[in-house]
PDB file of N, CA and C in Angstrom:
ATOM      1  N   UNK A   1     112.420 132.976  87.924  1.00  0.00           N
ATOM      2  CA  UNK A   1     112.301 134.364  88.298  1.00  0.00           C
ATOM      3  C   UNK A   1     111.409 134.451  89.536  1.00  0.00           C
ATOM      4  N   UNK A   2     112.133 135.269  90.581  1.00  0.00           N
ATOM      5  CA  UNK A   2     111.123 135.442  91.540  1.00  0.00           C
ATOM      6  C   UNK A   2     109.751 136.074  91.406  1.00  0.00           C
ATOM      7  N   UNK A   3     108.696 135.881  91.916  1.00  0.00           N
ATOM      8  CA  UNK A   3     107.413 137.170  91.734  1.00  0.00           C
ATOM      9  C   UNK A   3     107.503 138.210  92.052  1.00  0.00           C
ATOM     10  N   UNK A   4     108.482 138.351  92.599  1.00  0.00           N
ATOM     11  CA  UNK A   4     108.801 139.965  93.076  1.00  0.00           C
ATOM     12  C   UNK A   4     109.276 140.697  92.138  1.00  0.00           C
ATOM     13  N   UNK A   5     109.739 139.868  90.833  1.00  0.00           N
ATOM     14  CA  UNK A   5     110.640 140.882  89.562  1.00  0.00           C
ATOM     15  C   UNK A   5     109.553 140.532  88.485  1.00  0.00           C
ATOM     16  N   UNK A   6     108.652 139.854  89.242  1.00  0.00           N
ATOM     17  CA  UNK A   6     107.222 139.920  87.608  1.00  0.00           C
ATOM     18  C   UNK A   6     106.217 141.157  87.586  1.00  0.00           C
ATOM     19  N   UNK A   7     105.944 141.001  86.069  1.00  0.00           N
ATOM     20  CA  UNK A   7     104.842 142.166  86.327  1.00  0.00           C
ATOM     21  C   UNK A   7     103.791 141.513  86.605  1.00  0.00           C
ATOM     22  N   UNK A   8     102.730 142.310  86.529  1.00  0.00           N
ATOM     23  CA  UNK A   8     101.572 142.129  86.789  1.00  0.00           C
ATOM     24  C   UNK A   8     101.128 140.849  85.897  1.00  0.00           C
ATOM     25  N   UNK A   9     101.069 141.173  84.445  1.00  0.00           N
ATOM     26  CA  UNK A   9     101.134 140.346  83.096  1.00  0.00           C
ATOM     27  C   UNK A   9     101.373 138.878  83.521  1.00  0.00           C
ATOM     28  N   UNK A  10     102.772 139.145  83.970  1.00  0.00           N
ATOM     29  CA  UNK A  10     103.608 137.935  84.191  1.00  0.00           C
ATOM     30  C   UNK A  10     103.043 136.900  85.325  1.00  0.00           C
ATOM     31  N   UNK A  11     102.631 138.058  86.283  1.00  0.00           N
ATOM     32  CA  UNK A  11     101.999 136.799  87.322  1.00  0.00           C
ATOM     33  C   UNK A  11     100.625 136.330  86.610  1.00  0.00           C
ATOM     34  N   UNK A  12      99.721 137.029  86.510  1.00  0.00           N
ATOM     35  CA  UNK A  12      98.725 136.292  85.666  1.00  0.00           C
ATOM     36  C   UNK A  12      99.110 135.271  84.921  1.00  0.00           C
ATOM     37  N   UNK A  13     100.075 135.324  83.584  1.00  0.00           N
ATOM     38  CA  UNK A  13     100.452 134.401  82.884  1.00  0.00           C
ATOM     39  C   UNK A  13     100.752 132.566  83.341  1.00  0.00           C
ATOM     40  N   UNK A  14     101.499 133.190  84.765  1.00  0.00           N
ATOM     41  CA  UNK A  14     101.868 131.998  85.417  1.00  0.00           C
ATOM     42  C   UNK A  14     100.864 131.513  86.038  1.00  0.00           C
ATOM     43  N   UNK A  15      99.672 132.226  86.482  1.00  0.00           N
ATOM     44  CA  UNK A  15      98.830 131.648  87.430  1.00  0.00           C
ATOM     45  C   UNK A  15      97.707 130.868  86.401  1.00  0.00           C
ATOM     46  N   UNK A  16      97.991 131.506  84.984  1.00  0.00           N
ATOM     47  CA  UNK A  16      97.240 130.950  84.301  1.00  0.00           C
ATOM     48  C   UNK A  16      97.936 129.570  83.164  1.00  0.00           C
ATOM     49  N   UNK A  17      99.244 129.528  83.838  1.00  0.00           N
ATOM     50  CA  UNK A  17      99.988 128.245  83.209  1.00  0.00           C
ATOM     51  C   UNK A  17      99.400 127.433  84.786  1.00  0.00           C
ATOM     52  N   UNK A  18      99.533 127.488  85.494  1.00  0.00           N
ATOM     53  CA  UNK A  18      99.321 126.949  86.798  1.00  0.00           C
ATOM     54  C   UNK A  18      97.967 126.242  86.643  1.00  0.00           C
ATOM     55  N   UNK A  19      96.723 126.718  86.663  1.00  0.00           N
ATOM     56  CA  UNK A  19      95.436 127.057  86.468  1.00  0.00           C
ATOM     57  C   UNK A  19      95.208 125.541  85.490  1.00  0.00           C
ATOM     58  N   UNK A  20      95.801 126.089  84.146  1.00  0.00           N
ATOM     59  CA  UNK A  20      95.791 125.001  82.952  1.00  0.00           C
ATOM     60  C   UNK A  20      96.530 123.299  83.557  1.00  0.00           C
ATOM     61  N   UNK A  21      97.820 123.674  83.971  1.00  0.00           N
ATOM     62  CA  UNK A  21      98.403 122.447  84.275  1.00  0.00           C
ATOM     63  C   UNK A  21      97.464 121.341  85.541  1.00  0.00           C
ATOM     64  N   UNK A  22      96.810 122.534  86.676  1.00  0.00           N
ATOM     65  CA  UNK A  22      95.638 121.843  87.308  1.00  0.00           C
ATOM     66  C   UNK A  22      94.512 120.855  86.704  1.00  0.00           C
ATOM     67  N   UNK A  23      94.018 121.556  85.845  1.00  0.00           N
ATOM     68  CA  UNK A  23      93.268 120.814  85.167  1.00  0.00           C
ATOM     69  C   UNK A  23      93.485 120.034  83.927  1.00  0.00           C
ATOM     70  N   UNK A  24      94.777 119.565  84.233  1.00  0.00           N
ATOM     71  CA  UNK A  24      94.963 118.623  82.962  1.00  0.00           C
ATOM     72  C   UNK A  24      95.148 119.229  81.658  1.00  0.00           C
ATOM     73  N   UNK A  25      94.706 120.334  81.060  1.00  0.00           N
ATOM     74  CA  UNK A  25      94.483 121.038  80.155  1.00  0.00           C
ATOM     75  C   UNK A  25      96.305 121.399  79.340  1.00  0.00           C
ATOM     76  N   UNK A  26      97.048 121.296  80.108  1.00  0.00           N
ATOM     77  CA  UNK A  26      98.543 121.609  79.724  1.00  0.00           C
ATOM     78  C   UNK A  26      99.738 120.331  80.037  1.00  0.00           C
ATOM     79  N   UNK A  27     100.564 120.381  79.331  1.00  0.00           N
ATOM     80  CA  UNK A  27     101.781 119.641  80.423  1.00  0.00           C
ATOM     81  C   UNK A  27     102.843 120.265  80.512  1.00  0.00           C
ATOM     82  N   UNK A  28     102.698 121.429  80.530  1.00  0.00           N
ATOM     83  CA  UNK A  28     103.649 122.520  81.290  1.00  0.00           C
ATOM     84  C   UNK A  28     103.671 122.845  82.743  1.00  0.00           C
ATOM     85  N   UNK A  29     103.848 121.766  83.058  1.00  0.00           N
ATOM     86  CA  UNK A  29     103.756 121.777  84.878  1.00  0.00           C
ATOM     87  C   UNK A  29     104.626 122.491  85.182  1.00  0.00           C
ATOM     88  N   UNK A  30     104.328 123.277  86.443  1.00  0.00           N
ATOM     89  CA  UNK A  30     105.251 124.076  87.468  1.00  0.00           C
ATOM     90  C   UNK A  30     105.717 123.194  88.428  1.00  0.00           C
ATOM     91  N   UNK A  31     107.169 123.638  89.072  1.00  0.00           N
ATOM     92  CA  UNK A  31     107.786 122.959  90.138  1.00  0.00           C
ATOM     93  C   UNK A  31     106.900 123.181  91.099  1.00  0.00           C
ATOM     94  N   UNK A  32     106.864 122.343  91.964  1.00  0.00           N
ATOM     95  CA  UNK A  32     105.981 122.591  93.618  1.00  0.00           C
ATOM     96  C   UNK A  32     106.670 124.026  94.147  1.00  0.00           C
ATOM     97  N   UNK A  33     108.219 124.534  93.643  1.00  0.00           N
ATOM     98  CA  UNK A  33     108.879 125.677  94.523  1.00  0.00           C
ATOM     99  C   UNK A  33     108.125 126.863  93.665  1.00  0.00           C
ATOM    100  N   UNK A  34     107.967 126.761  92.756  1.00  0.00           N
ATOM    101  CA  UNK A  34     107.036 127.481  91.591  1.00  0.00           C
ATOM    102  C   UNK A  34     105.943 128.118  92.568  1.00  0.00           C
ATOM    103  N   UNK A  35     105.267 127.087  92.690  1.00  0.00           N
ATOM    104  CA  UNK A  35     103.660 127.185  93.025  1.00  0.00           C
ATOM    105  C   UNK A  35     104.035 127.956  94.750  1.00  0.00           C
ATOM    106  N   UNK A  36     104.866 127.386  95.127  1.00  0.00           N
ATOM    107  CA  UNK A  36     104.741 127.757  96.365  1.00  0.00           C
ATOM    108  C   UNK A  36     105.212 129.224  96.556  1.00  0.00           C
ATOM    109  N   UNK A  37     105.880 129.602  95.707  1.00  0.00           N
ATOM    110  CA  UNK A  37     107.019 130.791  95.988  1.00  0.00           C
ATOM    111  C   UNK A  37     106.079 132.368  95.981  1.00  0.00           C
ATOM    112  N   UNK A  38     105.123 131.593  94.588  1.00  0.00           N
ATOM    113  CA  UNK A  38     104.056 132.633  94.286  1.00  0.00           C
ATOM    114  C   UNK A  38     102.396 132.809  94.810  1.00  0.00           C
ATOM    115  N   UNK A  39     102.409 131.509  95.613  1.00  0.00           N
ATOM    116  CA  UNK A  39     101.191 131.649  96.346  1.00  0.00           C
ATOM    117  C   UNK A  39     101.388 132.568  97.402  1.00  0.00           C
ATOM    118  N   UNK A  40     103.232 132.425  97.974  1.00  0.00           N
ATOM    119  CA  UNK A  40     103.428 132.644  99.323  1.00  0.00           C
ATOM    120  C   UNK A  40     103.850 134.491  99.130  1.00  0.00           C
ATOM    121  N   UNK A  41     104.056 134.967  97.881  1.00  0.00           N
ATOM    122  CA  UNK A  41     104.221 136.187  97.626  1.00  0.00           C
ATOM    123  C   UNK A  41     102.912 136.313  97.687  1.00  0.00           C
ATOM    124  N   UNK A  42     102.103 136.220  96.840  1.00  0.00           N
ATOM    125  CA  UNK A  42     100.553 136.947  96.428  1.00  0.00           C
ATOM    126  C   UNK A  42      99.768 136.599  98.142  1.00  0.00           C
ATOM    127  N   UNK A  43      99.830 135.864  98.791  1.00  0.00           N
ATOM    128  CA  UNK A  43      99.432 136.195  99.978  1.00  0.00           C
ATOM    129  C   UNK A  43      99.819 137.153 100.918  1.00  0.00           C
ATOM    130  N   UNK A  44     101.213 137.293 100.573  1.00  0.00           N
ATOM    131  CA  UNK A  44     101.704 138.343 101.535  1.00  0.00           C
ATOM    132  C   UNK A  44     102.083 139.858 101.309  1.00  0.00           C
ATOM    133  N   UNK A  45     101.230 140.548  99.816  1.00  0.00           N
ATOM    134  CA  UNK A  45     101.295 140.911  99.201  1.00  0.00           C
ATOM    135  C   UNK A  45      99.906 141.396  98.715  1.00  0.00           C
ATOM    136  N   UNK A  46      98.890 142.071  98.923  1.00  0.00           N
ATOM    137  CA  UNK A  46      97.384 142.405  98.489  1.00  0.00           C
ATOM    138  C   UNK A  46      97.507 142.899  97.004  1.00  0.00           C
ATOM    139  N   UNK A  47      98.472 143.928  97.059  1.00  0.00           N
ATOM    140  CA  UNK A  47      98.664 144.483  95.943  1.00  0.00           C
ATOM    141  C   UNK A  47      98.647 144.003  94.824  1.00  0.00           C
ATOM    142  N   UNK A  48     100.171 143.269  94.591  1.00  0.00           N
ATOM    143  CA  UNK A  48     100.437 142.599  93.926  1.00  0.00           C
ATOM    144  C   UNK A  48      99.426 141.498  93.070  1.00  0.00           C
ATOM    145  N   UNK A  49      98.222 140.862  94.482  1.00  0.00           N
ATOM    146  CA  UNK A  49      97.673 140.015  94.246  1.00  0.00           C
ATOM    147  C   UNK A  49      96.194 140.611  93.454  1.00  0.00           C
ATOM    148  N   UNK A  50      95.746 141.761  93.793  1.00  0.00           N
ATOM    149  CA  UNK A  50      95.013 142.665  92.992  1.00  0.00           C
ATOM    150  C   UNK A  50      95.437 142.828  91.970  1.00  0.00           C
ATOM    151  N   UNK A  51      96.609 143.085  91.563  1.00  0.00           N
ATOM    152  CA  UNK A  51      96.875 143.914  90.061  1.00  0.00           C
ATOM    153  C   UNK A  51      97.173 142.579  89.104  1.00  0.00           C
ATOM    154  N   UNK A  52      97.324 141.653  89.344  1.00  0.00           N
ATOM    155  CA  UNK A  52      97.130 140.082  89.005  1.00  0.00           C
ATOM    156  C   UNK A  52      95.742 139.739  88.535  1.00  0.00           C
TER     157      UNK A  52
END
C-alpha cells in the first residue's frame, strides 16, 4: 500500500515495524522500496509526517 492511502495509525504502525526491524528487535523486515517510498512521502509531506 502506498503512504498516501495510509492513515495516520498506519504510518506510525509501519514506522514502528521499521523502528523494531532496525534494531534487531523483529524479523519482520521491510523491503528497501518500503522504507524508501515512505521516507520519501513523509519528507515531502509535513503534514502527513506530523500527524504520524
Amino acid at each position: 500500500m502506498h503512504p498516501s492511502e495510509m492513515t495516520p495509525t498506519e504510518i506510525g504502525d509501519q514506522l514502528a515495524r521499521m523502528y523494531a526491524a532496525d534494531q534487531s528487535l523483529s524479523d519482520d523486515l521491510p523491503s528497501e522500496q518500503e522504507c524508501a517510498a515512505l521516507a520519501d512521502y513523509l519528507g515531502c509531506h509535513k503534514e502527513a509526517q506530523a500527524a504520524a
